[in-house]
C-alpha atoms as a PDB file:
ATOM      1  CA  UNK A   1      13.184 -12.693  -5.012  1.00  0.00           C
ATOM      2  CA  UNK A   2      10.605 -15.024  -3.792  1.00  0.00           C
ATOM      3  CA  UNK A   3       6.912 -14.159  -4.278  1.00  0.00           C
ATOM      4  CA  UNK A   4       5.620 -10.523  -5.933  1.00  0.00           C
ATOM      5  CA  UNK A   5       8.207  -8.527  -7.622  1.00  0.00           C
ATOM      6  CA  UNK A   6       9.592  -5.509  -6.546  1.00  0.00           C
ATOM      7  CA  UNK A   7       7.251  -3.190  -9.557  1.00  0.00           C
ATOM      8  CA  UNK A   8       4.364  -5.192  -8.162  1.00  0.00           C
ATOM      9  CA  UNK A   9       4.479  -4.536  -4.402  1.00  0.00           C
ATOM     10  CA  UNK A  10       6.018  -0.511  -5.560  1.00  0.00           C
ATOM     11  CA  UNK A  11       2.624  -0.619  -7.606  1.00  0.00           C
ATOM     12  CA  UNK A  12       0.327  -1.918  -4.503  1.00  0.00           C
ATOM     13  CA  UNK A  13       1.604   0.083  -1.716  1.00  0.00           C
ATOM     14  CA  UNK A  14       1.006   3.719  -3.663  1.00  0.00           C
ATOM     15  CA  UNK A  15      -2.437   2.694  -4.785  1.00  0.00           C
ATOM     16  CA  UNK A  16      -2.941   2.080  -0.572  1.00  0.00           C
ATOM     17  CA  UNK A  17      -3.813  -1.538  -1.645  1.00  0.00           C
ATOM     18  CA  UNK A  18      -0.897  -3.494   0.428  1.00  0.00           C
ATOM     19  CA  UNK A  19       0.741  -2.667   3.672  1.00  0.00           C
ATOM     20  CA  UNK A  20       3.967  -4.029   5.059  1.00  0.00           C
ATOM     21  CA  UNK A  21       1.636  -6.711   7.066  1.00  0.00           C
ATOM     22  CA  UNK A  22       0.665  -8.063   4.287  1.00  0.00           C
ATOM     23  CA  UNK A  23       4.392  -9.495   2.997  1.00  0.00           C
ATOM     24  CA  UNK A  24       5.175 -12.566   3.856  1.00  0.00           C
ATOM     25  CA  UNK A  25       8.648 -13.433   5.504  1.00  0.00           C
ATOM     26  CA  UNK A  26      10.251 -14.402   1.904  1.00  0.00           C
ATOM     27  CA  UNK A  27       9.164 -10.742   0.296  1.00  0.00           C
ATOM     28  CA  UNK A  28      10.356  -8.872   3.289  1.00  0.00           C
ATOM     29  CA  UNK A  29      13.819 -10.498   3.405  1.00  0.00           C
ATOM     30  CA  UNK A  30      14.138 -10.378  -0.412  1.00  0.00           C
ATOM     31  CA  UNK A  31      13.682  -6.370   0.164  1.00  0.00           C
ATOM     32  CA  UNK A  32      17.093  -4.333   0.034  1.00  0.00           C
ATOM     33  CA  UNK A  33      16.948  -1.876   3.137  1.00  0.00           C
ATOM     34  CA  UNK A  34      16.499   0.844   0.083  1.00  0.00           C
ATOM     35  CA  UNK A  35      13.401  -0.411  -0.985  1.00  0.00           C
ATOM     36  CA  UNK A  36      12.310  -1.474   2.632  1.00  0.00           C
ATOM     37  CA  UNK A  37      11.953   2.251   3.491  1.00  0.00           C
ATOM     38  CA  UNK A  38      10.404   2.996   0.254  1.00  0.00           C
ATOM     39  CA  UNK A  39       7.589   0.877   1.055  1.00  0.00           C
ATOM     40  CA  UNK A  40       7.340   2.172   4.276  1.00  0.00           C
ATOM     41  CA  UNK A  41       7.262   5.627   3.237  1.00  0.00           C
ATOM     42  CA  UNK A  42       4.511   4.950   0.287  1.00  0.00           C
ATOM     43  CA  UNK A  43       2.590   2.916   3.182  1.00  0.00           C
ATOM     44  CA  UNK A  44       2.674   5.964   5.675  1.00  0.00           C
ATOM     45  CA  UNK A  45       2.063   8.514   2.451  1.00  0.00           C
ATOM     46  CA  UNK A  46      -0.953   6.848   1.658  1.00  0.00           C
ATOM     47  CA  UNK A  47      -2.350   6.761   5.100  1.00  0.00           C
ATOM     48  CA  UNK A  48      -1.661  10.731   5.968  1.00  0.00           C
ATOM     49  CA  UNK A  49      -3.308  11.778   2.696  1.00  0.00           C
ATOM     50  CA  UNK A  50      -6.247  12.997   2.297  1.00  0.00           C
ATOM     51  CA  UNK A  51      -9.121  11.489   1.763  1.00  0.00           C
ATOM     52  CA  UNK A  52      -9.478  11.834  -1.889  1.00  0.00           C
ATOM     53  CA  UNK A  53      -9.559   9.441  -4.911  1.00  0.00           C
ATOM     54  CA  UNK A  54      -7.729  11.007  -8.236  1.00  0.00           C
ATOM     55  CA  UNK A  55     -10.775  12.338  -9.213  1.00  0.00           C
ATOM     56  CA  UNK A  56     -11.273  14.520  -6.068  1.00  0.00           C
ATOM     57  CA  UNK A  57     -13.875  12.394  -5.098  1.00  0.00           C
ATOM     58  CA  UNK A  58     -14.537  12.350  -1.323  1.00  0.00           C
ATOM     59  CA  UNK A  59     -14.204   7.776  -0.606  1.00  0.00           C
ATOM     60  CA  UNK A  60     -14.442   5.590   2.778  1.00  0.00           C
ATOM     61  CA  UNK A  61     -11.408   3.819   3.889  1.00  0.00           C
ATOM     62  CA  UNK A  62     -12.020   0.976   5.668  1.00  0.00           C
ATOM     63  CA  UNK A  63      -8.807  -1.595   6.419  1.00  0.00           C
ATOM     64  CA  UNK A  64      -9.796  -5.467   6.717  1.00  0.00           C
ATOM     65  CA  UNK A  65      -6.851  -8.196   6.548  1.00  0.00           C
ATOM     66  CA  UNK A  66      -4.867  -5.268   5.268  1.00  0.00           C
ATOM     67  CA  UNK A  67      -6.684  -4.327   1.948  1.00  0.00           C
ATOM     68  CA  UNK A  68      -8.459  -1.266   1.875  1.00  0.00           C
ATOM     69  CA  UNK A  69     -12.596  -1.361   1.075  1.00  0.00           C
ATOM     70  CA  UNK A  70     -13.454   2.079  -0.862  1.00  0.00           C
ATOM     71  CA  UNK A  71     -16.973   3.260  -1.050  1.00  0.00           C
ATOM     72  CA  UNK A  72     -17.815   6.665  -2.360  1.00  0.00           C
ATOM     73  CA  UNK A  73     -20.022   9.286  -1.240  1.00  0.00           C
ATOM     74  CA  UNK A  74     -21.713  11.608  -3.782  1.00  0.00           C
END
């Protein structure tokens, strides 16, 4: 598998800090179809919800180049 492995990119896409955008060519054809949908399903999982951090803290969203900026408000 060329570039990040499979752990890795599992890893970034639940913690909202990848979307599929961000592969390159080489990671997305190195994907089976099983774990193609996977990451699609974490990526639309972490955009429907809601907008709280683990610690039930209400945080700002913000995507640029695909990473996600998170401020929080107190």
């Amino acid at each position: 598998m060329s570039g990040r492995p499979f752990r890795e990119l599992r890893r970034l896409f639940r913690d909202g800090r990848l979307s599929w955008s961000d592969l390159d060519p080489g990671e997305r054809a190195a994907l089976t179809p099983y774990q193609r949908q996977q990451l699609l399903d974490w990526e639309n999982d972490v955009l429907e919800r809601g907008d709280q951090d683990l610690h039930r803290s209400t945080s700002v969203r913000t995507r640029s180049g695909g990473l996600p900026t998170l401020g929080r408000w107190n």
